[in-house]
N, C-alpha and C. Protein backbone atom coordinates (compact mmCIF):
# COMPACT_ATOMS: atom_id res chain seq x y z
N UNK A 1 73.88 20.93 -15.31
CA UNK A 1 73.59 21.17 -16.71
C UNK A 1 72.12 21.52 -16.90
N UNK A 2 71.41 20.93 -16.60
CA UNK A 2 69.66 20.78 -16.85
C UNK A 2 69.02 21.27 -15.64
N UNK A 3 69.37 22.98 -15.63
CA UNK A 3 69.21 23.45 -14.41
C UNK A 3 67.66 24.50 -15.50
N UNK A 4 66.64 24.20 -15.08
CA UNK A 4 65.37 25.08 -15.64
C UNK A 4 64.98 25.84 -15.29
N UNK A 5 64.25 26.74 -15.78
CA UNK A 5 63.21 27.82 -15.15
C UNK A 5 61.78 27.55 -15.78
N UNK A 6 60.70 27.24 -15.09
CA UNK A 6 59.59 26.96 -15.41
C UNK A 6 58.71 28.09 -15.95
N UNK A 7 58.14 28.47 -17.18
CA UNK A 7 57.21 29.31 -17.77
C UNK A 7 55.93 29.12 -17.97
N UNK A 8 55.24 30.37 -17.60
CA UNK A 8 53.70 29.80 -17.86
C UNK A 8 53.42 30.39 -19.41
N UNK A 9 54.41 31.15 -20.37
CA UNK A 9 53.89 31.55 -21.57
C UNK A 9 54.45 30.76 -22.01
N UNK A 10 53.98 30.05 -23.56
CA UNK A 10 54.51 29.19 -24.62
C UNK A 10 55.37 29.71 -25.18
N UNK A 11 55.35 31.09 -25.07
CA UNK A 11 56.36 31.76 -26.57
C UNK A 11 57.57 32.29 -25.66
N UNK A 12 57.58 32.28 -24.27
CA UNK A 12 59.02 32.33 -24.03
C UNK A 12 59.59 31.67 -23.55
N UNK A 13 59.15 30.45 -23.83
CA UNK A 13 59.74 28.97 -23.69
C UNK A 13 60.62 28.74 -24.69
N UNK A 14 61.88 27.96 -24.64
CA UNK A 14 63.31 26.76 -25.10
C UNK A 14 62.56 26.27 -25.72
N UNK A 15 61.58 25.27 -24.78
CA UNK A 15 61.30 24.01 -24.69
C UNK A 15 59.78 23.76 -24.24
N UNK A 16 58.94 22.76 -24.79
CA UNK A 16 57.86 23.40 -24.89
C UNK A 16 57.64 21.06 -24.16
N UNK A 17 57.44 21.00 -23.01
CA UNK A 17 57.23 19.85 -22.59
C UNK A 17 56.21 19.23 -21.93
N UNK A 18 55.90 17.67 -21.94
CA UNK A 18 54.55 17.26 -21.87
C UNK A 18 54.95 16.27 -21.02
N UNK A 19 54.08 15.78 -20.13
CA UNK A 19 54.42 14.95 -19.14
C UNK A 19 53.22 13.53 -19.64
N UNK A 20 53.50 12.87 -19.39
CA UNK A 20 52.66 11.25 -19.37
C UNK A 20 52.90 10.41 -18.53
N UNK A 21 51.72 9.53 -18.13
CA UNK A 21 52.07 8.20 -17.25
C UNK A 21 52.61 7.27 -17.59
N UNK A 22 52.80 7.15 -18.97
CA UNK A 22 53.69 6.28 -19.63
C UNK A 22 54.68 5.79 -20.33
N UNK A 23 55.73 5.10 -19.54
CA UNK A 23 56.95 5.36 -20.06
C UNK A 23 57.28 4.93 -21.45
N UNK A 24 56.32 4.08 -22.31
CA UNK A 24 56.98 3.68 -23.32
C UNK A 24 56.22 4.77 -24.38
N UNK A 25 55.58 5.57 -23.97
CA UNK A 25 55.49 7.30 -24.87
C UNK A 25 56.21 8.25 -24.67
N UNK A 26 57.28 8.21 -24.01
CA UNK A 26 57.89 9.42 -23.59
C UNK A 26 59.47 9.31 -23.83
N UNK A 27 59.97 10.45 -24.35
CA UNK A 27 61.38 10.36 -25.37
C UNK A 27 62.37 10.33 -24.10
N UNK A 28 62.07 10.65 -22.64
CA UNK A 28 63.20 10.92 -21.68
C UNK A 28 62.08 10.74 -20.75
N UNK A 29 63.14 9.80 -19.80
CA UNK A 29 62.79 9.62 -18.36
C UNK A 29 63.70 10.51 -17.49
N UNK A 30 62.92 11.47 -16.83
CA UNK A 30 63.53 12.59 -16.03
C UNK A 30 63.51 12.32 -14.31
N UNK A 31 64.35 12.42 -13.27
CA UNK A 31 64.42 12.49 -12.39
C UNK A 31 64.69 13.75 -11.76
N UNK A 32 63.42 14.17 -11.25
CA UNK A 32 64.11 15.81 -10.86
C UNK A 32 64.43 15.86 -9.45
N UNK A 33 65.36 17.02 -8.90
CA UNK A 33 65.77 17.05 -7.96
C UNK A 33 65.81 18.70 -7.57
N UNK A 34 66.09 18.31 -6.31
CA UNK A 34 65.88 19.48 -5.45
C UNK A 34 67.57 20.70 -5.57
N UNK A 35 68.84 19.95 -5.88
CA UNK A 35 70.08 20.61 -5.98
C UNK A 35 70.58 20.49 -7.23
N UNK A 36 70.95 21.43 -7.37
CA UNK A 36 71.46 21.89 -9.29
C UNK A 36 72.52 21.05 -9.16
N UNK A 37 73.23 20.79 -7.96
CA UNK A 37 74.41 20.17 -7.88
C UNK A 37 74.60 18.57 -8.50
N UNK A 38 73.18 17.88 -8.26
CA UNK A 38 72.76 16.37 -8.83
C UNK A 38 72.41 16.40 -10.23
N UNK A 39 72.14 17.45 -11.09
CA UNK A 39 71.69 18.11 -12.41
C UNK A 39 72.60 18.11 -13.29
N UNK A 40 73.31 17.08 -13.57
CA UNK A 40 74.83 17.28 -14.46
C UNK A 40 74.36 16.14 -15.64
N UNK A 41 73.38 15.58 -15.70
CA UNK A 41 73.35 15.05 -17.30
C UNK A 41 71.79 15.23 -17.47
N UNK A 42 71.75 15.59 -18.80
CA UNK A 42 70.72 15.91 -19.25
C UNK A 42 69.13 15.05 -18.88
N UNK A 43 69.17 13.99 -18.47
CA UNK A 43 68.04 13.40 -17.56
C UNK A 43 67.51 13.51 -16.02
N UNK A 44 68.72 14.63 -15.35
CA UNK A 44 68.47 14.50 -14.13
C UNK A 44 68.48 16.37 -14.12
N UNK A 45 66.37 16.72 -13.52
CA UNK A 45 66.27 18.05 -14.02
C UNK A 45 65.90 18.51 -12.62
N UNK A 46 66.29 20.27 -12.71
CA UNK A 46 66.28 20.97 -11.07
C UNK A 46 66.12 22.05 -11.70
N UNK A 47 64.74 22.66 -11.08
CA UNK A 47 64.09 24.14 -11.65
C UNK A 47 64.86 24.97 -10.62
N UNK A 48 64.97 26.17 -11.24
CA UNK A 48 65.01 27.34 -10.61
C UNK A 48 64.15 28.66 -10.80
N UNK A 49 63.74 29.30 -9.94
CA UNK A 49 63.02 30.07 -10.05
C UNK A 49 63.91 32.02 -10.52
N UNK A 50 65.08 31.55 -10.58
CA UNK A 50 65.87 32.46 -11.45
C UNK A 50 65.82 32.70 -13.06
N UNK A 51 65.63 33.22 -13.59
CA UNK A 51 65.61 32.83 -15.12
C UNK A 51 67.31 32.71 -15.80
N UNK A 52 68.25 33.60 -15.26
CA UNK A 52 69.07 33.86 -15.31
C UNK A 52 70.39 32.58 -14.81
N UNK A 53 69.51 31.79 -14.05
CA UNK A 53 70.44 31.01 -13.47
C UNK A 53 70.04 29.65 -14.28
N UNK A 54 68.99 29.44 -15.07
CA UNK A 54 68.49 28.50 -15.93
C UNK A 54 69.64 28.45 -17.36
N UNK A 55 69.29 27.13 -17.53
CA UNK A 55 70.07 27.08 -18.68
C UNK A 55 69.18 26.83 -20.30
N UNK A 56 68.03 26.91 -19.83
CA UNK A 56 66.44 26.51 -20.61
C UNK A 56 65.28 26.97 -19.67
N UNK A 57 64.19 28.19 -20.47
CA UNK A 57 63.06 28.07 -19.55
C UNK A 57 62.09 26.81 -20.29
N UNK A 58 61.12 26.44 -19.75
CA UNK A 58 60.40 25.06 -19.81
C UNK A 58 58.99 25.20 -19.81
N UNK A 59 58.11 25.27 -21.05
CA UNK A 59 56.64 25.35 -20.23
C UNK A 59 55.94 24.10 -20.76
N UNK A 60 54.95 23.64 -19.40
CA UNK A 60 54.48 22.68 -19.68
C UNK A 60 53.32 22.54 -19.76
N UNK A 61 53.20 21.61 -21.50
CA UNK A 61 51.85 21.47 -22.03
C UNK A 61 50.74 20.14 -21.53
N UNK A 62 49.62 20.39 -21.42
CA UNK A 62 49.13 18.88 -21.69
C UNK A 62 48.79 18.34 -22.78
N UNK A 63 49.32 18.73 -24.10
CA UNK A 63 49.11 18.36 -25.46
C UNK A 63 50.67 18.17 -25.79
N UNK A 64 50.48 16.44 -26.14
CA UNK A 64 51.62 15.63 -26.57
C UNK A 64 51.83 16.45 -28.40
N UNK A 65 50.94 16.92 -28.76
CA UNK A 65 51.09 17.40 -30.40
C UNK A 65 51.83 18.50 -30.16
N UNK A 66 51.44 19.64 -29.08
CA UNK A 66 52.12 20.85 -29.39
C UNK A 66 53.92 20.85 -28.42
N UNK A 67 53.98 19.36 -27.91
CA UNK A 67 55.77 19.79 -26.76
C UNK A 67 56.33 19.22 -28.28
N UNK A 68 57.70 19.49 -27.51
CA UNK A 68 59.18 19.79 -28.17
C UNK A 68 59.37 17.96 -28.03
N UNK A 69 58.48 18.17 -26.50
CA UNK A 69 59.64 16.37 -25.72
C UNK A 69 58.69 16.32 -24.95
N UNK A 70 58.68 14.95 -24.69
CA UNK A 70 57.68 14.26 -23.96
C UNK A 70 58.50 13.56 -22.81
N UNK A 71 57.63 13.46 -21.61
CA UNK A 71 58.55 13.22 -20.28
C UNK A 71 58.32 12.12 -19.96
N UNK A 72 58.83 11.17 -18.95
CA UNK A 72 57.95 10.06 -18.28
C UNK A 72 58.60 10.60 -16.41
N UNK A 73 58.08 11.03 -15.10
CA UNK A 73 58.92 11.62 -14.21
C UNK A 73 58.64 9.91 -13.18
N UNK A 74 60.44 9.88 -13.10
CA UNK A 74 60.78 8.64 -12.46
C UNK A 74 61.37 9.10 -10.33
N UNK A 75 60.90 8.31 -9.58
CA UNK A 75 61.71 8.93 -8.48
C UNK A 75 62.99 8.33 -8.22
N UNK A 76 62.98 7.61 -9.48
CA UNK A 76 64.68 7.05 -9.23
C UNK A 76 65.61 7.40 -9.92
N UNK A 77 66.88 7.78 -9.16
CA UNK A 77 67.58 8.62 -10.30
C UNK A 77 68.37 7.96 -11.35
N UNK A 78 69.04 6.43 -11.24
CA UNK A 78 69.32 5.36 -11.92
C UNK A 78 68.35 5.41 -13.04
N UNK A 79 67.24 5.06 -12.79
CA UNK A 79 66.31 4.93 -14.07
C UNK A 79 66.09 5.85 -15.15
N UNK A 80 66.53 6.84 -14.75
CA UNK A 80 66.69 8.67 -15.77
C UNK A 80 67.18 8.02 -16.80
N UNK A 81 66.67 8.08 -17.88
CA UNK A 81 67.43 8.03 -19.75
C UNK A 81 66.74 8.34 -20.31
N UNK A 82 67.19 8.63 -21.79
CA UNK A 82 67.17 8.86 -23.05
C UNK A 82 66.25 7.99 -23.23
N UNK A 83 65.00 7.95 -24.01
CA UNK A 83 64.76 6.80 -24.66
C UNK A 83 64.22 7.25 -26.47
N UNK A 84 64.64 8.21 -26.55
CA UNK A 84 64.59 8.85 -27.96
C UNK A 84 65.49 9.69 -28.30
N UNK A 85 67.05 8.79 -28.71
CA UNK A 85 67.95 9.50 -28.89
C UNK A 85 67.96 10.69 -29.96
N UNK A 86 67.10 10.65 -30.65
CA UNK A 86 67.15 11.78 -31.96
C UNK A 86 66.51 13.21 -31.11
N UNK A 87 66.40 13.24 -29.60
CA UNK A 87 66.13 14.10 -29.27
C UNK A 87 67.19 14.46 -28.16
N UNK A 88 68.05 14.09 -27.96
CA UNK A 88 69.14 14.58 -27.05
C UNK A 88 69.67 15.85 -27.16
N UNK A 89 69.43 16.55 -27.94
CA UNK A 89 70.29 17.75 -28.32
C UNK A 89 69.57 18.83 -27.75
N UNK A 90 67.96 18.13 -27.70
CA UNK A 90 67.27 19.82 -27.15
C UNK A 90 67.17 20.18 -25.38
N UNK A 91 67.93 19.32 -24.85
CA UNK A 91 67.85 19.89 -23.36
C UNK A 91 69.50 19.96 -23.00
């Protein structure tokens, strides 16, 4: 599902996302992975360098004011959730 393509322009970005060290600022804890195949719910994310094969391109800000969604990146894939459900809809 949450198969991406990473952008370096803002304006032809989905999704406009910010990364932090801290998990209790960040609307989704993401576990990314290396196979689109592990990528089937919206917390567990795998770039592609296809645009075409993306299901969202993604560019990432270091200004929490200007993203869409704010990240927290976990290496465990258990720990991946939601933690700001009023934002589930945009990935």
């Amino acid at each position: 599902m949450p198969v991406l393509y990473k952008t370096d322009i803002p304006s032809d970005a989905d999704l406009k996302v910010c990364v932090t060290g801290i998990r209790s600022e960040a609307d989704l804890v993401v576990y990314e992975t290396t196979s689109p195949w592990e990528a089937t719910q919206s917390q567990i994310w795998c770039y592609s360098d296809i645009r075409g094969e993306a299901s969202k391109a993604v560019y990432f800000t270091n200004s929490a004011w200007e993203a869409d969604l704010i990240i927290y990146k976990t290496d465990i894939q258990s720990d991946a959730e939601w933690l700001n459900n009023a934002k589930t809809g945009l990935v």
